[in-house]
N, C-alpha and C. Protein backbone atom coordinates (compact mmCIF):
# COMPACT_ATOMS: atom_id res chain seq x y z
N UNK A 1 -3.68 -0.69 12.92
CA UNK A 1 -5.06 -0.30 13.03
C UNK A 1 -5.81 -0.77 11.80
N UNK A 2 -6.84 -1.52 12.07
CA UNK A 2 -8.23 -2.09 10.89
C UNK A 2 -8.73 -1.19 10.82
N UNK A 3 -9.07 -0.35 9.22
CA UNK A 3 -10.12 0.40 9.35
C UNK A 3 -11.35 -0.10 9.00
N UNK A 4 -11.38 -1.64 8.78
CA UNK A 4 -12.39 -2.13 8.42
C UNK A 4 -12.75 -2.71 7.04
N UNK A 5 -13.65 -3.52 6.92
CA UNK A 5 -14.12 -4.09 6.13
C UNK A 5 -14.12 -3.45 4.82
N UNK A 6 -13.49 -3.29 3.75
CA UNK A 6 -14.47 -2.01 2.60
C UNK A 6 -15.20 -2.96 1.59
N UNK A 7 -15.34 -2.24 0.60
CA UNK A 7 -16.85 -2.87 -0.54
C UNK A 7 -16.35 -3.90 -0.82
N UNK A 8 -15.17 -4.27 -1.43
CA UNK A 8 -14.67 -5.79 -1.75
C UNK A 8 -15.32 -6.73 -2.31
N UNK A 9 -14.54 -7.85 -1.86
CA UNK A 9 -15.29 -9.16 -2.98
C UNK A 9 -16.06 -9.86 -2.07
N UNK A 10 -16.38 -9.89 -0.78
CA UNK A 10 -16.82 -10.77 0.36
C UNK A 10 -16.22 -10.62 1.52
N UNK A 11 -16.76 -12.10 2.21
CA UNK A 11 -16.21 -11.90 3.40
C UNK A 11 -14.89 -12.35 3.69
N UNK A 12 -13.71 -12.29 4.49
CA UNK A 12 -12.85 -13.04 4.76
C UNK A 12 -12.99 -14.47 4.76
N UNK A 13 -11.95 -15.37 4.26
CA UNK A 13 -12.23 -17.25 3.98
C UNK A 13 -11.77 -16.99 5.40
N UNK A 14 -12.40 -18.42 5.79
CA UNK A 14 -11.25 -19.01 7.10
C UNK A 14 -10.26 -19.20 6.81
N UNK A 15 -9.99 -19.43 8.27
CA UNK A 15 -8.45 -19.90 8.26
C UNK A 15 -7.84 -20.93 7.23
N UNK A 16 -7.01 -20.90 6.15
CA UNK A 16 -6.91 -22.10 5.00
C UNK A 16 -7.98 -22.63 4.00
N UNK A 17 -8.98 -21.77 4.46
CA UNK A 17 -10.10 -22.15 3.24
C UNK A 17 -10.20 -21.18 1.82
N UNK A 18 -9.45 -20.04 1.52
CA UNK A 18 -8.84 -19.31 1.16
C UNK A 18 -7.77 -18.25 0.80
N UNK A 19 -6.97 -17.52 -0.24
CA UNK A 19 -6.00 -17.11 0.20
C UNK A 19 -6.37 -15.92 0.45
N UNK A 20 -5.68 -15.54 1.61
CA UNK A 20 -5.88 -13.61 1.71
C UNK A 20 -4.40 -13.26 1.07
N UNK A 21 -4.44 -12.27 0.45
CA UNK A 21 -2.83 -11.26 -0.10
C UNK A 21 -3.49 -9.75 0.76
N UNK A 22 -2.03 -9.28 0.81
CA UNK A 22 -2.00 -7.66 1.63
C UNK A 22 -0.92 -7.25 0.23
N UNK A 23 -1.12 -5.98 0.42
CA UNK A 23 -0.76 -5.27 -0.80
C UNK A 23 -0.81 -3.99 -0.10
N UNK A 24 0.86 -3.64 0.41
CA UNK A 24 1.20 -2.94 1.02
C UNK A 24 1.45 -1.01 0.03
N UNK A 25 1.07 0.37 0.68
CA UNK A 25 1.18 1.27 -0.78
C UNK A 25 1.32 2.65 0.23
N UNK A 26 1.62 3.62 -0.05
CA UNK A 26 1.47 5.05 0.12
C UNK A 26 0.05 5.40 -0.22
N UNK A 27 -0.12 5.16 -1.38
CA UNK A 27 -1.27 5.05 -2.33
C UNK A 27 -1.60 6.80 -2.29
N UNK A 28 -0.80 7.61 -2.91
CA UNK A 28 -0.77 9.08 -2.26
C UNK A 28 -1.02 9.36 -4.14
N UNK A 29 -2.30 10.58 -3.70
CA UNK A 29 -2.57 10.65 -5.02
C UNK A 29 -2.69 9.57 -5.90
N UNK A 30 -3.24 8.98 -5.76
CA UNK A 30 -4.17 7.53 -5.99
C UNK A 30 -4.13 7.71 -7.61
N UNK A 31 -3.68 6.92 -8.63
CA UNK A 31 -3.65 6.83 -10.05
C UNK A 31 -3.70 5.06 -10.77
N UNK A 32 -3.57 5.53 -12.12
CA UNK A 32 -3.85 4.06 -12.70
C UNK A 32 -3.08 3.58 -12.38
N UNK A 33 -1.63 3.23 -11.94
CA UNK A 33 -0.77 2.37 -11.47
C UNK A 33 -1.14 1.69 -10.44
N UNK A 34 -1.77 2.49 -9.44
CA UNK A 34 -2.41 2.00 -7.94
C UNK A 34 -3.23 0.84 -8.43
N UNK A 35 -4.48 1.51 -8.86
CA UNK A 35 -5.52 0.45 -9.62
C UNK A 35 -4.78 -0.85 -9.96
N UNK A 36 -3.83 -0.42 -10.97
CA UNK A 36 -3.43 -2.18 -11.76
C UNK A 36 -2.45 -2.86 -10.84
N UNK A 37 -2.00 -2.29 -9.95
CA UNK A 37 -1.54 -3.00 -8.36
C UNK A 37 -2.39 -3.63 -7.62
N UNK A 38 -3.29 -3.40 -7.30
CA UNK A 38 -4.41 -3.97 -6.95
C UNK A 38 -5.38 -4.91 -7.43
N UNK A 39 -5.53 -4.35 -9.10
CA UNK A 39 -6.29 -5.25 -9.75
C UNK A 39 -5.74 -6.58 -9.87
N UNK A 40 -4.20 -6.71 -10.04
CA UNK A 40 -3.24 -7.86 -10.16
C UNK A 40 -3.34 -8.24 -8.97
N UNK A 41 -3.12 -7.85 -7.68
CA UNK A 41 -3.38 -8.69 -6.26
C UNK A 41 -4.06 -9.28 -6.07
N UNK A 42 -5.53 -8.50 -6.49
CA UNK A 42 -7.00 -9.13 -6.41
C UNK A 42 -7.04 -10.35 -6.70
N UNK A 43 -6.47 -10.49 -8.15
CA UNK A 43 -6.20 -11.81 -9.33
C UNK A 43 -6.11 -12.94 -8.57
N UNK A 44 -4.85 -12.71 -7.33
CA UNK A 44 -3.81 -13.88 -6.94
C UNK A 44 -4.00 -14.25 -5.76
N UNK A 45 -5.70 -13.98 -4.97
CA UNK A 45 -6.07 -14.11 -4.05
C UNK A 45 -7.83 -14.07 -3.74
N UNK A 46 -8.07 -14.63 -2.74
CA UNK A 46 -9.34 -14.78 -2.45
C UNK A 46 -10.18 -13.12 -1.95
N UNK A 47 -8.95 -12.59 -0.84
CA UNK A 47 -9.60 -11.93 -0.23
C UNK A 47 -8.29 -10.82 0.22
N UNK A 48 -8.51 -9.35 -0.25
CA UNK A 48 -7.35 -8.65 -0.14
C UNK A 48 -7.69 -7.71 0.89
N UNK A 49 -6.24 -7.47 1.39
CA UNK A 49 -5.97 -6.32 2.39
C UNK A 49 -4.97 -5.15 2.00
N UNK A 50 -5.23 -4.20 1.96
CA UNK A 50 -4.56 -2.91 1.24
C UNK A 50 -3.87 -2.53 2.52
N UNK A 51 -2.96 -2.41 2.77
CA UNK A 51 -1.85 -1.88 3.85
C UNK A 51 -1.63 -0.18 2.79
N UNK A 52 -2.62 0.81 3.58
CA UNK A 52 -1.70 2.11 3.63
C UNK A 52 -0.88 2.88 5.11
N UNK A 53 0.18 3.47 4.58
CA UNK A 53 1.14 3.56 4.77
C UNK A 53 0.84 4.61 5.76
N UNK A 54 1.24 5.11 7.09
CA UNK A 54 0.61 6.24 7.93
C UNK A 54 1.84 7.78 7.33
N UNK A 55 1.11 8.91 7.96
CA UNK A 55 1.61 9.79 7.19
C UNK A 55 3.42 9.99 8.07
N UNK A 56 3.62 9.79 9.04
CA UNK A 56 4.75 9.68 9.89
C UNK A 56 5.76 8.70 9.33
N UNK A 57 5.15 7.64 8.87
CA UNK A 57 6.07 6.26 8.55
C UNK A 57 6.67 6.68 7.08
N UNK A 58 5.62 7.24 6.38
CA UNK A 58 5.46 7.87 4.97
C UNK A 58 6.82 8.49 4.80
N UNK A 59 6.56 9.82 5.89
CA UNK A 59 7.62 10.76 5.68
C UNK A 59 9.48 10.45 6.35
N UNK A 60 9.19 9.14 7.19
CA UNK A 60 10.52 8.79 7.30
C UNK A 60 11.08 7.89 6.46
N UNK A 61 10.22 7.58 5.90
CA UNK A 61 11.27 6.63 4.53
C UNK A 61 11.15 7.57 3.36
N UNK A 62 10.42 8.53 3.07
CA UNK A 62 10.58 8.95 1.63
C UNK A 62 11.10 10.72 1.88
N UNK A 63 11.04 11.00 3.38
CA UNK A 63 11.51 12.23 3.44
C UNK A 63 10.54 13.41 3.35
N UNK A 64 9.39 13.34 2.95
CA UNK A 64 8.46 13.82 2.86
C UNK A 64 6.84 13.59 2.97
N UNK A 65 6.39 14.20 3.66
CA UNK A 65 4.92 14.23 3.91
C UNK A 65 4.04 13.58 2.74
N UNK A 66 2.94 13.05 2.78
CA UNK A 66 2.22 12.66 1.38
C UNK A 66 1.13 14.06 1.54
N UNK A 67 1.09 14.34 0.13
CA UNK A 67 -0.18 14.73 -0.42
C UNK A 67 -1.56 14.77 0.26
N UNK A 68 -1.42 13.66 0.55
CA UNK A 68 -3.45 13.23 1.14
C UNK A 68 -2.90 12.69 2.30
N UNK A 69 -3.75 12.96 3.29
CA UNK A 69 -3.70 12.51 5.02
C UNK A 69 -4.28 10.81 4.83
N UNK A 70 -3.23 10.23 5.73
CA UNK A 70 -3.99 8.95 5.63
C UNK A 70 -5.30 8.36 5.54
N UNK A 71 -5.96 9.59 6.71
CA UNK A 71 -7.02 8.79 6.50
C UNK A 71 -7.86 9.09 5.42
N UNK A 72 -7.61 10.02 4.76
CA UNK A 72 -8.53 10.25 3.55
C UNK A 72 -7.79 9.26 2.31
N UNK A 73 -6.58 8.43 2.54
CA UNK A 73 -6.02 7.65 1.36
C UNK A 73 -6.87 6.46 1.91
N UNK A 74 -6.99 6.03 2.87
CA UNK A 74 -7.44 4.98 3.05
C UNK A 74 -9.23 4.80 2.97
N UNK A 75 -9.65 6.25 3.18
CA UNK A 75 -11.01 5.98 2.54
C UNK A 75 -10.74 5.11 1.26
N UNK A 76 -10.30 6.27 0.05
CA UNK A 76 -10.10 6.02 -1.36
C UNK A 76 -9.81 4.53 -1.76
N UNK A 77 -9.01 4.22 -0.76
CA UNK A 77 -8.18 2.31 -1.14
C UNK A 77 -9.72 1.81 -1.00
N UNK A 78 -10.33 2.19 0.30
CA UNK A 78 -11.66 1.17 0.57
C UNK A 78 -12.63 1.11 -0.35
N UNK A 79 -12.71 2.21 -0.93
CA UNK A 79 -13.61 2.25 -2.14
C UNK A 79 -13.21 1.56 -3.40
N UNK A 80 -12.32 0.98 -3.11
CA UNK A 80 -11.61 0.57 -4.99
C UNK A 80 -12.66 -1.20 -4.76
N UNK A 81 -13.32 -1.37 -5.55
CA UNK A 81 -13.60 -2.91 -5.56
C UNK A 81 -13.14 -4.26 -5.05
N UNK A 82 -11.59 -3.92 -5.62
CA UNK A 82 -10.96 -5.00 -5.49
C UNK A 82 -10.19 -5.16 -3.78
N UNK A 83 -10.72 -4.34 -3.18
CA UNK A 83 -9.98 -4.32 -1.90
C UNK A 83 -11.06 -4.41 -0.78
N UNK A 84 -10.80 -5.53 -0.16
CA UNK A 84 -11.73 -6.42 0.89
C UNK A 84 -11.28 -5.55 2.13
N UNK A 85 -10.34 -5.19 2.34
CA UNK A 85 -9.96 -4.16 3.89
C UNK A 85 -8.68 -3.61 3.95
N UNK A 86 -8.81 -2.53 4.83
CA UNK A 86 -7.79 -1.76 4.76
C UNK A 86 -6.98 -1.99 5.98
N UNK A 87 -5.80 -1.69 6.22
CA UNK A 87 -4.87 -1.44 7.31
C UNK A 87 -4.02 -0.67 7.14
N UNK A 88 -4.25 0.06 8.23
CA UNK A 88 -3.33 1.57 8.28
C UNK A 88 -1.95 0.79 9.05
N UNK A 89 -1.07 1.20 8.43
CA UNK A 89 0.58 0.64 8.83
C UNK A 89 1.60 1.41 9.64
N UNK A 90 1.57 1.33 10.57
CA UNK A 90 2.17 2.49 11.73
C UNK A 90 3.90 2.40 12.05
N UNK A 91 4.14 1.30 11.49
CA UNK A 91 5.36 0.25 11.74
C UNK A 91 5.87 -0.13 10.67
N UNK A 92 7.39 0.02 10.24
CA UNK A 92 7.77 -0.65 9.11
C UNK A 92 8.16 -1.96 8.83
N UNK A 93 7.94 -2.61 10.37
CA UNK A 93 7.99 -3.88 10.24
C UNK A 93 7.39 -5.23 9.52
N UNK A 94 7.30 -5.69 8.61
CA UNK A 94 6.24 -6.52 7.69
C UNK A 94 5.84 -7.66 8.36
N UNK A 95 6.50 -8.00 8.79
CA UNK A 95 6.54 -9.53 10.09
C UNK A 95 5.24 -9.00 11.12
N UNK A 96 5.91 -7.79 11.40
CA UNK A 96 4.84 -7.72 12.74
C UNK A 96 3.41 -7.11 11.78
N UNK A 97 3.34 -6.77 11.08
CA UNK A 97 1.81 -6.46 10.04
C UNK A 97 1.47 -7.94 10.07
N UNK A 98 2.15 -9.01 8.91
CA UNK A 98 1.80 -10.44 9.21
C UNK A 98 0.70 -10.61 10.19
N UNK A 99 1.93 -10.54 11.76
CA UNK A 99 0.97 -10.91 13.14
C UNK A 99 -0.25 -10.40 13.25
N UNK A 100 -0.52 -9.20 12.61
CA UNK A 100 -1.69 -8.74 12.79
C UNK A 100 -2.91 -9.13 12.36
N UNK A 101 -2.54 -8.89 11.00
CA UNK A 101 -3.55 -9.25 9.73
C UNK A 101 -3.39 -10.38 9.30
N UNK A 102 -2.51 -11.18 9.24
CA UNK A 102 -2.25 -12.83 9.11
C UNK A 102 -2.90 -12.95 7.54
N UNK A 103 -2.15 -12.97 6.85
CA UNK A 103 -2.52 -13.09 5.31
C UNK A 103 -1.25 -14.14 4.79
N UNK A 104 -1.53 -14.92 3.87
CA UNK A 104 -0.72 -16.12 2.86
C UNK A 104 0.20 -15.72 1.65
N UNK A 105 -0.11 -14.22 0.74
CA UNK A 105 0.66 -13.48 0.20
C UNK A 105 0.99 -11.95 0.63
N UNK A 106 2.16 -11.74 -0.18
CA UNK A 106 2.74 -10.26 0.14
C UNK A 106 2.86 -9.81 -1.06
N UNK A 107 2.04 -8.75 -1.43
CA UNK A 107 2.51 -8.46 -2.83
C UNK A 107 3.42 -6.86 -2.96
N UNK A 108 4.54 -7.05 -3.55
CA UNK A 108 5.41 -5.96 -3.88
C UNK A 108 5.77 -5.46 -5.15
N UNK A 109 6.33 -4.51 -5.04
CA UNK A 109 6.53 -3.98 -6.49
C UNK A 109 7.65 -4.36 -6.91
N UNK A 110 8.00 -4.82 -8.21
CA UNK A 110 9.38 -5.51 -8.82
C UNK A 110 10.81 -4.69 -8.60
N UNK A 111 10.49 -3.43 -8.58
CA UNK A 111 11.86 -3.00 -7.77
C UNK A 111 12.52 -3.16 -6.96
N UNK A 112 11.61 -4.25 -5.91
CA UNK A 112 12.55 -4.86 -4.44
C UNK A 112 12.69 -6.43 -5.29
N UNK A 113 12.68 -6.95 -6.19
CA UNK A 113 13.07 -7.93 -6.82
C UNK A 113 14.37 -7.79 -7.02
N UNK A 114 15.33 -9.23 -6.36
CA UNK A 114 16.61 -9.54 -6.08
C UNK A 114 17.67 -8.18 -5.32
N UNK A 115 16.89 -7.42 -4.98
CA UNK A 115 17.78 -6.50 -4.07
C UNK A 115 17.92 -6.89 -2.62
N UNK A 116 18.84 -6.31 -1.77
CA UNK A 116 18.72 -6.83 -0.33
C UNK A 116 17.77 -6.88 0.61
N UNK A 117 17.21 -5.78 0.64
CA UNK A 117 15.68 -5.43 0.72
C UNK A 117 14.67 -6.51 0.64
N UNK A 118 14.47 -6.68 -0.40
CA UNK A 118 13.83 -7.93 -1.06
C UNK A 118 14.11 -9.64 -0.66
N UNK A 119 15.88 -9.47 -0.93
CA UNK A 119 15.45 -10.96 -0.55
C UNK A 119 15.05 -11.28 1.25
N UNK A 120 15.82 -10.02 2.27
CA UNK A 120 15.59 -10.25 3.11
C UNK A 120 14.07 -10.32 3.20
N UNK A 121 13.08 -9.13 2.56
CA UNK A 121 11.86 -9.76 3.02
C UNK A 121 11.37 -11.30 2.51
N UNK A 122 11.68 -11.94 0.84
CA UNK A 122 11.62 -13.30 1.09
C UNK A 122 11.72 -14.01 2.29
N UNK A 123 12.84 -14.09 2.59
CA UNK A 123 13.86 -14.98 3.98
C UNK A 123 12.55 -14.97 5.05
N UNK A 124 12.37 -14.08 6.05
CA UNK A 124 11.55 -13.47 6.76
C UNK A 124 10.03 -13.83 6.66
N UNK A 125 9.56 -13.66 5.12
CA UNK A 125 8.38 -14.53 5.09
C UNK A 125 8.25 -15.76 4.86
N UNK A 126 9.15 -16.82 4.30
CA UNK A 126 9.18 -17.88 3.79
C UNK A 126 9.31 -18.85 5.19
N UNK A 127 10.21 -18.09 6.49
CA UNK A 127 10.02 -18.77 7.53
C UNK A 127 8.47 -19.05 8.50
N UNK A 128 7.53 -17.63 7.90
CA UNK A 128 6.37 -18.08 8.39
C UNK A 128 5.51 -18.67 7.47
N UNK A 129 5.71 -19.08 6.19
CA UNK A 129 4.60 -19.49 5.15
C UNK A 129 4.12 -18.94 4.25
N UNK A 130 4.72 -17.35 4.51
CA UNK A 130 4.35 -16.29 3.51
C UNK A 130 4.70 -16.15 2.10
N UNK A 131 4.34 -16.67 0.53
CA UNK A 131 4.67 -16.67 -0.29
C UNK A 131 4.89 -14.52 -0.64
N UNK A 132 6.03 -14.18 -1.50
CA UNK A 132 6.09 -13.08 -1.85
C UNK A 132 5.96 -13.06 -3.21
N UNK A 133 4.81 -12.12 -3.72
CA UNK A 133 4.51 -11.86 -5.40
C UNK A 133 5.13 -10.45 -5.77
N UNK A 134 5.89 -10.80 -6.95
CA UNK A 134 6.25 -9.19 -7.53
C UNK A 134 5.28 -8.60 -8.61
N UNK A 135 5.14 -7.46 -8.49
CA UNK A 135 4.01 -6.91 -10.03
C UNK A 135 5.06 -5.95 -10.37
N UNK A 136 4.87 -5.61 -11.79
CA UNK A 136 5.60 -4.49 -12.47
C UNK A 136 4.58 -2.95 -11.89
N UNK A 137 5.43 -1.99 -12.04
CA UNK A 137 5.29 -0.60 -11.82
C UNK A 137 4.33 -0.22 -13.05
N UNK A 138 3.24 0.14 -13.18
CA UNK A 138 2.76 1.30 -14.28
C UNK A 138 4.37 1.77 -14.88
N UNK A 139 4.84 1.91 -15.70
CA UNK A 139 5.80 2.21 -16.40
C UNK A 139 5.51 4.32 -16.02
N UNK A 140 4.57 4.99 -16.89
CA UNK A 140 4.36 5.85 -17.54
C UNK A 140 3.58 6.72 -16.16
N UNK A 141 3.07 6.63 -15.30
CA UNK A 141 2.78 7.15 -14.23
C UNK A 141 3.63 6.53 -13.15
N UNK A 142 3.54 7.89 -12.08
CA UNK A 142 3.96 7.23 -10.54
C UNK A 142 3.51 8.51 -9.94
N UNK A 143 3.34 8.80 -8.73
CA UNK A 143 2.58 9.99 -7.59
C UNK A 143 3.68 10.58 -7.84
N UNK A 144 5.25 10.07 -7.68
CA UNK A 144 6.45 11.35 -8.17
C UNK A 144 6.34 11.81 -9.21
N UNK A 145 5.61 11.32 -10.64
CA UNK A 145 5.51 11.90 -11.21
C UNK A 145 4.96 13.41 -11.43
N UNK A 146 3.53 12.71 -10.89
CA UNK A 146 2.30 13.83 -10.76
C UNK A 146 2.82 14.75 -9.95
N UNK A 147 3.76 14.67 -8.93
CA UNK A 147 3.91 15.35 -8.09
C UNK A 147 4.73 16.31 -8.66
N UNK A 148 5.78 15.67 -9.55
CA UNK A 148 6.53 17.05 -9.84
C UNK A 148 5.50 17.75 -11.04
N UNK A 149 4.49 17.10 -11.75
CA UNK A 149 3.72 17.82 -12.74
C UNK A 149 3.44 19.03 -12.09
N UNK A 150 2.20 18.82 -10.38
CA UNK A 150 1.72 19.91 -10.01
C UNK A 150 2.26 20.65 -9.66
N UNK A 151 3.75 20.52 -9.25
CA UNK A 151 5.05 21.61 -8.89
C UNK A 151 4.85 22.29 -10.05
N UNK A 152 5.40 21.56 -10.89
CA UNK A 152 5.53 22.63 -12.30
C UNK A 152 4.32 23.66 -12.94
N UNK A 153 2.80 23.03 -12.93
CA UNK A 153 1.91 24.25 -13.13
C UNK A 153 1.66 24.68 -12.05
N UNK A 154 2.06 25.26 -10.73
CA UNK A 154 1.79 26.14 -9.57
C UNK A 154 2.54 25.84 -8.66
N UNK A 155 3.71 26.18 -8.92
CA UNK A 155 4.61 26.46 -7.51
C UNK A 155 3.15 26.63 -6.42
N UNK A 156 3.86 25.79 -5.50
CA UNK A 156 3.03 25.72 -3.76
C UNK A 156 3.60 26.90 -2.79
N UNK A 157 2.57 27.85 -2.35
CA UNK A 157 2.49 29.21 -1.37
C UNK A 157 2.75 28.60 -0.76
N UNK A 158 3.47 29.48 0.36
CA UNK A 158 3.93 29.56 1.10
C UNK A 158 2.70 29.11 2.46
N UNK A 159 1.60 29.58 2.19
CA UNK A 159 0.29 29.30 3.25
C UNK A 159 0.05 27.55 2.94
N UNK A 160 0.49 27.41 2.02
CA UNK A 160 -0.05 25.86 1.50
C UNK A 160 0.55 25.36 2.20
N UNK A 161 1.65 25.26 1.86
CA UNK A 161 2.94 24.98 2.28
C UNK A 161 3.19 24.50 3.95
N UNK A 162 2.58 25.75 4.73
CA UNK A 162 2.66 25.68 6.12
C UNK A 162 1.39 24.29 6.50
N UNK A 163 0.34 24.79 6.04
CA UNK A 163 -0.57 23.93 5.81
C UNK A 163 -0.59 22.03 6.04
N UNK A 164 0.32 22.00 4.96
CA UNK A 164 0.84 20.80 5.20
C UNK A 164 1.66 20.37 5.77
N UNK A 165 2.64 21.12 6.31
CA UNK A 165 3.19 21.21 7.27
C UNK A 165 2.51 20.61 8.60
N UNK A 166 1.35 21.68 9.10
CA UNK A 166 0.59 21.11 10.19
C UNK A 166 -0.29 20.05 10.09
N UNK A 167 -0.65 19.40 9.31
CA UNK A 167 -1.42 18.39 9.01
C UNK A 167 -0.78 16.89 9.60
C-alpha cells in the first residue's frame, strides 16, 4: 500500500532518469538514528521511498507489537524532508516490494552485512539490478533502547497494556 507522496525533495525521475532508493524501517518511536538513516539514503539517491513496516509483520519478526500504530509511524516518516513517499510493507518479501515500488537501491542497516540474510538479499537483488547500500546503526540510541528506558521509569498498567493489545 502507497500512502503517498510526502513533503520530500520532488517529484519521482522517470524511469532511468534518476535514482530512487527505498529505505526499509519499523521506524517505531522515531529517534536520531531514524533521521541519520534517512538522511544517508537521501544522500545516495534522487528520490526516496521509506518502507514502514505494518504492525502484524512488525510483531512476527520481532515478537512484539510496536509502540505507534502504523499508520501514525508512517505519517511521522512522511513528514521527515528527506522522504519523497511512503510504503506501508504488509509482506516480508523484498523482491515482491521491488515489484511494487520499483526503486534502483536498497538501503540496510550494516548488521545484515555478510550474514546469510544479507547476502541472500544481495543475490536476489543483483539478479534484478538492484544495487544494496549498508549504513551504520546510531551506535548510542535504538527504539530497544528507549523502550526499555520507558519500562524502567513506569512499569506499563495493566489497562495500557490491554490497550495495546487491541490496537
Amino acid at each position: 500500500m502507497v500512502t503517498g507522496t510526502a513533503g520530500g525533495r520532488g517529484a519521482r525521475p522517470a524511469r532511468g532518469a534518476g535514482v530512487v532508493g527505498y529505505a526499509p524501517g519499523a521506524w517505531d518511536l522515531f529517534h536520531v538514528g531514524h533521521l541519520n538513516v534517512l538522511r544517508q539514503a537521501a544522500a545516495h539517491c534522487d528520490y526516496l521511498i521509506a518502507g514502514v513496516v505494518d504492525d502484524d509483520m512488525l510483531e512476527r519478526a520481532k515478537g512484539r507489537r510496536p509502540v505507534v500504530p502504523v499508520h501514525e509511524r508512517a505519517e511521522i516518516v512522511s513528514h521527515i524532508g528527506y522522504v519523497d513517499e511512503v510504503f506501508i510493507e504488509t509482506q516480508p518479501d523484498k523482491l515482491e516490494t521491488w515489484r511494487r515500488c520499483s526503486f534502483d537501491v536498497f538501503f540496510k542497516g550494516d548488521d545484515w552485512r555478510g550474514t546469510p540474510k544479507g547476502d541472500e538479499l544481495e543475490r536476489r537483488f543483483a539478479a534484478v539490478g538492484v544495487q544494496v547500500v549498508y549504513f551504520p546503526y546510531t551506535v548510542h540510541t535504538s527504539s530497544t533502547k528507549l523502550r526499555r528506558a520507558l519500562t524502567l521509569l513506569e512499569p506499563p498498567s495493566e489497562d495500557l497494556e490491554t490497550l495495546a493489545l487491541e490496537s
